[in-house]
C-alpha atoms as a PDB file:
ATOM      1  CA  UNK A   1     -29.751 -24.215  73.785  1.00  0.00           C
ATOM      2  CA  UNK A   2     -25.926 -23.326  73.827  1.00  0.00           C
ATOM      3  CA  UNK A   3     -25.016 -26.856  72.528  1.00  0.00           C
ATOM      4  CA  UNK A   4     -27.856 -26.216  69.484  1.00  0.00           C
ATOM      5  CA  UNK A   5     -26.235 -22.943  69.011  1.00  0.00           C
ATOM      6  CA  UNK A   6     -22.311 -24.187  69.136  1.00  0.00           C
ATOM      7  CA  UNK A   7     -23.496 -27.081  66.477  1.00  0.00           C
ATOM      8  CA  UNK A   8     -25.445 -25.237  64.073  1.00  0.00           C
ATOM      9  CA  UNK A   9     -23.001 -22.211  63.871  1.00  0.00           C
ATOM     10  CA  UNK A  10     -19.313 -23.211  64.684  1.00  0.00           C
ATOM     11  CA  UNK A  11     -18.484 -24.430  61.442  1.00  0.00           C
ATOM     12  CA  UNK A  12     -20.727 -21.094  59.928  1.00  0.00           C
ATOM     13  CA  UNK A  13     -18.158 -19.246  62.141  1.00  0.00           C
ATOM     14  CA  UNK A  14     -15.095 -20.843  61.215  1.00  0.00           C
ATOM     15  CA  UNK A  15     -15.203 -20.248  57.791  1.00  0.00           C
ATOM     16  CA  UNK A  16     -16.194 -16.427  58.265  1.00  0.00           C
ATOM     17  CA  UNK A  17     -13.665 -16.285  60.772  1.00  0.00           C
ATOM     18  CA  UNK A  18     -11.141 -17.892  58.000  1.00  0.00           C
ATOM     19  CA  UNK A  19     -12.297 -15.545  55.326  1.00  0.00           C
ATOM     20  CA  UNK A  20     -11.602 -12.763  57.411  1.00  0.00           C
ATOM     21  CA  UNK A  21      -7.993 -13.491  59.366  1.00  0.00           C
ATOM     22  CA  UNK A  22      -6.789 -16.436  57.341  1.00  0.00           C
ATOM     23  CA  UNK A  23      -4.853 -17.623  60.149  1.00  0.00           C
ATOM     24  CA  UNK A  24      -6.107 -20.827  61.793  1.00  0.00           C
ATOM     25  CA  UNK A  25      -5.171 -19.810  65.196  1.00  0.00           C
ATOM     26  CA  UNK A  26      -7.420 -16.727  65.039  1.00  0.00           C
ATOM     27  CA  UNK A  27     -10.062 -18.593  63.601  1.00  0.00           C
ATOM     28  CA  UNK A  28     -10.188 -20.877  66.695  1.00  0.00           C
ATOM     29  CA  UNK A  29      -9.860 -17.734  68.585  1.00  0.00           C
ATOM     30  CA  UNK A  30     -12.240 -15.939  67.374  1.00  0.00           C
ATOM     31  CA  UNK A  31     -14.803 -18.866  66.943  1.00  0.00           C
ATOM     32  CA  UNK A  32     -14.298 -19.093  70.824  1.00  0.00           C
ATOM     33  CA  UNK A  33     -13.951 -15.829  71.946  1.00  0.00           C
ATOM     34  CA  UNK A  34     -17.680 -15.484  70.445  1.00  0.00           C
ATOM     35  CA  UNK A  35     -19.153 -17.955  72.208  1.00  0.00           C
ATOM     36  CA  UNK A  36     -17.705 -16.653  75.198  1.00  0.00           C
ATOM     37  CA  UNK A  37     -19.241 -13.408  74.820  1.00  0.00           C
ATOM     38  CA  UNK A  38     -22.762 -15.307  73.855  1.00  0.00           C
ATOM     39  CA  UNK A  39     -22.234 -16.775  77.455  1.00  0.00           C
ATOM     40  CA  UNK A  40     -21.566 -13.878  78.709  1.00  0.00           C
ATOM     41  CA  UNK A  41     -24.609 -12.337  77.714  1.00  0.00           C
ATOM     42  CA  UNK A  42     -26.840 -15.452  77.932  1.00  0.00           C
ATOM     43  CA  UNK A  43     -29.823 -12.898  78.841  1.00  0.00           C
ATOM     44  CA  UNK A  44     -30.176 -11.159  76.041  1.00  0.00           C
ATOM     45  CA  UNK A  45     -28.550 -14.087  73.451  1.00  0.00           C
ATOM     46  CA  UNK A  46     -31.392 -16.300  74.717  1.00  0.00           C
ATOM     47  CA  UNK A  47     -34.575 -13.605  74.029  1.00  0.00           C
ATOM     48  CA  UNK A  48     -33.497 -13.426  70.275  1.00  0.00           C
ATOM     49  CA  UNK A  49     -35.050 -15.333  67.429  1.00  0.00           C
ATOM     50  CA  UNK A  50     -32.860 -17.962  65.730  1.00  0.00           C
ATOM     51  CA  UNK A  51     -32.014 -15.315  62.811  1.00  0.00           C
ATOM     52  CA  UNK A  52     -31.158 -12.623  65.300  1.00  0.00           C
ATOM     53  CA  UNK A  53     -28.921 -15.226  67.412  1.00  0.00           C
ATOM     54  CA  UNK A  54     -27.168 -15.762  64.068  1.00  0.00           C
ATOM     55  CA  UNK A  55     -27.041 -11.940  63.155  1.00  0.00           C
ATOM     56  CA  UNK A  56     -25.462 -11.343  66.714  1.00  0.00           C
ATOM     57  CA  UNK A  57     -22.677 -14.330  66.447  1.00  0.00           C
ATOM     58  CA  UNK A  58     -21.778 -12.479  63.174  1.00  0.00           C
ATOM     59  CA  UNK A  59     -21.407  -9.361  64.039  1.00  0.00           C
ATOM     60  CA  UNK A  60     -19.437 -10.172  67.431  1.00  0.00           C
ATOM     61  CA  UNK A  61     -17.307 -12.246  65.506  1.00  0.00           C
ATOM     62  CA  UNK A  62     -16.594  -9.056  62.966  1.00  0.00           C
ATOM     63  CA  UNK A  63     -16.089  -6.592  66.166  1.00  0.00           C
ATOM     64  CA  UNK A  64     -13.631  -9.005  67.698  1.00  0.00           C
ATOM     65  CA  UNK A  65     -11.999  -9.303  64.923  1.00  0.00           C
ATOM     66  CA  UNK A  66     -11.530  -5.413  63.688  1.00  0.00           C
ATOM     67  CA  UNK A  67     -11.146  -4.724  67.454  1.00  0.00           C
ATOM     68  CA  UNK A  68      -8.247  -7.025  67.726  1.00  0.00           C
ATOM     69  CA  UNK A  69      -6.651  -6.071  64.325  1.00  0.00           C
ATOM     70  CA  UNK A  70      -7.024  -2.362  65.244  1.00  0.00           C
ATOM     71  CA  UNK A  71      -4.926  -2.791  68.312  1.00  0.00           C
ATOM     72  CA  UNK A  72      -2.474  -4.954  66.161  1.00  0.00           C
ATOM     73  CA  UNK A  73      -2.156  -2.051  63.441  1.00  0.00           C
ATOM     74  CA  UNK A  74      -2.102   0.450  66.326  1.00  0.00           C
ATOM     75  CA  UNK A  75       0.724  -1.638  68.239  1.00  0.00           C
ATOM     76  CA  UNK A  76       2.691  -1.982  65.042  1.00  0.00           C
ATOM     77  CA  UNK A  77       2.703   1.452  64.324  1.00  0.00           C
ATOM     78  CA  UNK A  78       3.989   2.382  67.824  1.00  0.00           C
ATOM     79  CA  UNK A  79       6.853  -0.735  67.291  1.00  0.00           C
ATOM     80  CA  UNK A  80       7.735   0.693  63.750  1.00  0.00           C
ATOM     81  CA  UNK A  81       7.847   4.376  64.498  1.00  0.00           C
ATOM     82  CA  UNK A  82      10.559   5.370  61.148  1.00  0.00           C
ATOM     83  CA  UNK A  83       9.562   3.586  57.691  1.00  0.00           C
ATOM     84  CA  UNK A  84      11.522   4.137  54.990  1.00  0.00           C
ATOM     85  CA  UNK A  85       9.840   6.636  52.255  1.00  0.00           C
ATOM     86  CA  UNK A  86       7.748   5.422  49.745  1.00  0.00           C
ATOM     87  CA  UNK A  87       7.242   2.337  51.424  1.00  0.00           C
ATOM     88  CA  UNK A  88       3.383   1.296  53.041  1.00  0.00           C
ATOM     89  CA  UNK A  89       2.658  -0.500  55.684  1.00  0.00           C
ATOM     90  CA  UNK A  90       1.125  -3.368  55.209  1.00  0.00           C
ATOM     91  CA  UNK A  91      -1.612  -3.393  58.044  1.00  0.00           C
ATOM     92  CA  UNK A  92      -3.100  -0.167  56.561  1.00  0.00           C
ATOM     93  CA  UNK A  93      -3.836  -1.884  53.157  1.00  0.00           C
ATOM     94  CA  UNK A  94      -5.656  -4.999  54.784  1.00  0.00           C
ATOM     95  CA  UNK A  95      -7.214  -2.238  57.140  1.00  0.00           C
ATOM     96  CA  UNK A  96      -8.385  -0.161  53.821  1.00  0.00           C
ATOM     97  CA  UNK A  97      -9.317  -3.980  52.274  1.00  0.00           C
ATOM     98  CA  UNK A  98     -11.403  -4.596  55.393  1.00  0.00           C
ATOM     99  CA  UNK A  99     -13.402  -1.259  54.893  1.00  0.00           C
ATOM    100  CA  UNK A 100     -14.100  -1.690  51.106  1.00  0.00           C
ATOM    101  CA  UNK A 101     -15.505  -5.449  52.016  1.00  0.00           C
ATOM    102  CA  UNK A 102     -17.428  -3.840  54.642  1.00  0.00           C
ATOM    103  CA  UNK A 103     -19.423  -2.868  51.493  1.00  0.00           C
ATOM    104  CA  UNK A 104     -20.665  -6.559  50.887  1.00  0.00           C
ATOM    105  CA  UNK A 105     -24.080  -8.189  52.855  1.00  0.00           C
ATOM    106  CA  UNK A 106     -22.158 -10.575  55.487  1.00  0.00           C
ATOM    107  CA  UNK A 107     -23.097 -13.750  53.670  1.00  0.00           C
ATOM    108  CA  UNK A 108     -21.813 -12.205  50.476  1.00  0.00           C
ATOM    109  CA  UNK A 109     -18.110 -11.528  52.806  1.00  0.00           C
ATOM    110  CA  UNK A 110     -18.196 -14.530  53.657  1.00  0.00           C
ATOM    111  CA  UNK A 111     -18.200 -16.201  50.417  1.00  0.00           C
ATOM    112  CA  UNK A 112     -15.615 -13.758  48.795  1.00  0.00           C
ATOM    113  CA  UNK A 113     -13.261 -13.923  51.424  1.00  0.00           C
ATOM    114  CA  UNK A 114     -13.100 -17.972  51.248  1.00  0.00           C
ATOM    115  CA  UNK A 115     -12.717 -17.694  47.340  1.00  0.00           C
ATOM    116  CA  UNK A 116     -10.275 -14.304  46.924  1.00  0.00           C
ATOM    117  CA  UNK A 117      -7.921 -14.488  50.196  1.00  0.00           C
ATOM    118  CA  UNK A 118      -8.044 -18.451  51.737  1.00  0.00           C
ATOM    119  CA  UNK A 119      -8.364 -19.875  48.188  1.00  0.00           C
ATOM    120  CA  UNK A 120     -11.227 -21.777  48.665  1.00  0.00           C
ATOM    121  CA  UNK A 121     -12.915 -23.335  44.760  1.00  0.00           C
ATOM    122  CA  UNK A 122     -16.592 -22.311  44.522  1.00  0.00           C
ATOM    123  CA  UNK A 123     -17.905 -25.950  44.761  1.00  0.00           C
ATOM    124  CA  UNK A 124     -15.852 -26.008  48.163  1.00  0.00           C
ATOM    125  CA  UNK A 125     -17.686 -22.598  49.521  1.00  0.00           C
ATOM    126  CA  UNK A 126     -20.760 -24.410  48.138  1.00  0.00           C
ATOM    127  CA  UNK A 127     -19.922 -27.360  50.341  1.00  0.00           C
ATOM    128  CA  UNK A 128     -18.836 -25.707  53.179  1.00  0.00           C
ATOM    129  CA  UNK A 129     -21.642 -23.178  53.757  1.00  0.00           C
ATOM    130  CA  UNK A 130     -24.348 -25.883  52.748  1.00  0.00           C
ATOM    131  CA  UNK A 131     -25.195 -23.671  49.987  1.00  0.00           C
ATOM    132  CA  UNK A 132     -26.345 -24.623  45.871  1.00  0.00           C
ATOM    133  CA  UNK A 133     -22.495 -23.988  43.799  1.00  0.00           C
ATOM    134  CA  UNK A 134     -24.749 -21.857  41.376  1.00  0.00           C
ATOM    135  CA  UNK A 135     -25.953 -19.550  44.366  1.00  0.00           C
ATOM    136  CA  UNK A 136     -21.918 -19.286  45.561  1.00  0.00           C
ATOM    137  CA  UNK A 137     -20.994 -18.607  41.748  1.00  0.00           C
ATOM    138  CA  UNK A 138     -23.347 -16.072  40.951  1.00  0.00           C
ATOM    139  CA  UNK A 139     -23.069 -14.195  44.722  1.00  0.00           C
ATOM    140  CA  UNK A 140     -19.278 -14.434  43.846  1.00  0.00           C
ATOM    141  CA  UNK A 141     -19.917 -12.362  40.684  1.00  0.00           C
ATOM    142  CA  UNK A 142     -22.100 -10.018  42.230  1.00  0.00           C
ATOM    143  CA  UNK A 143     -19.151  -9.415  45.008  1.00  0.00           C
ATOM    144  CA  UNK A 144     -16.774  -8.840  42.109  1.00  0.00           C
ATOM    145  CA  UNK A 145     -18.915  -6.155  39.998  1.00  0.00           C
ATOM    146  CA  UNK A 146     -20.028  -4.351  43.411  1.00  0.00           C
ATOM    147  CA  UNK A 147     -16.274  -4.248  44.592  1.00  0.00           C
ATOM    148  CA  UNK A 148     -15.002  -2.969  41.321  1.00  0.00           C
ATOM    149  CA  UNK A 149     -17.944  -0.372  41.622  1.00  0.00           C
ATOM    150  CA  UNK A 150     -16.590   0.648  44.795  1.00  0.00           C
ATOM    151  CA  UNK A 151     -13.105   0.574  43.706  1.00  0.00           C
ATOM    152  CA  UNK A 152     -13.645   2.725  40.123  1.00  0.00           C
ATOM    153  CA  UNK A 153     -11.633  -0.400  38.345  1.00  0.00           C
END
């Protein structure tokens, strides 16, 4: 089963995980940090249907991720102690950017974090995630309008 799982996912993974950190050391970080934790809890991993083995990867992958960039934000803030006035830390606008893409389905994340932040074409997405370059197109526009919603643009 864990082999089946590690083949059918890891490259699922490693593109959310790109979409999300765009650093390729956190990506194979968090890719097997995940697993790790699927090991770890083998019992309850291996009682799930294949969606909800999927659904779990995912959202481990998203807590490690917002667990480790909280502590990074956190530890920066305690390094940087004076800022100049007028000037914003950086870590607080991805952390705000994180929150308002909390607002997309998973998938949907997924695919608008490949195009916007790691620069990723639409046919490449398409490619990537084994999905139709009409479907990645037209889930890309739907991200747009819902995150301009959000946003009041």
């Amino acid at each position: 089963m864990w082999e089946e799982l590690y083949e059918r996912y890891f490259d699922e993974l490693a593109a959310y995980a790109a979409g999300m950190s765009g650093s390729r050391e956190q990506v194979e970080d968090l890719v097997q940090e995940t697993f790790v934790r699927a090991l770890m809890h083998e019992d309850t991993v291996e009682e799930l249907s294949t969606g909800q083995r999927r659904a779990w990867l995912y959202r481990t992958m998203k807590n490690l991720y917002f667990d480790r960039y909280r502590r990074n934000v956190l530890e920066h803030q305690y390094l940087t102690t004076l800022q100049r006035d007028g000037e914003e830390d950086p870590g607080i606008q991805a952390v705000e950017q994180a929150m308002v893409l909390e607002q997309l389905r998973p998938e949907d994340r997924t695919i608008f974090t490949l195009w916007h932040f790691a620069g990723y074409a639409p046919g490449e997405i398409a490619e990537l995630l084994h999905l139709p370059s009409g479907t990645v197109r037209s889930k890309l526009s739907r991200c747009r309008r819902a995150l301009q919603e959000t946003l009041k643009i």
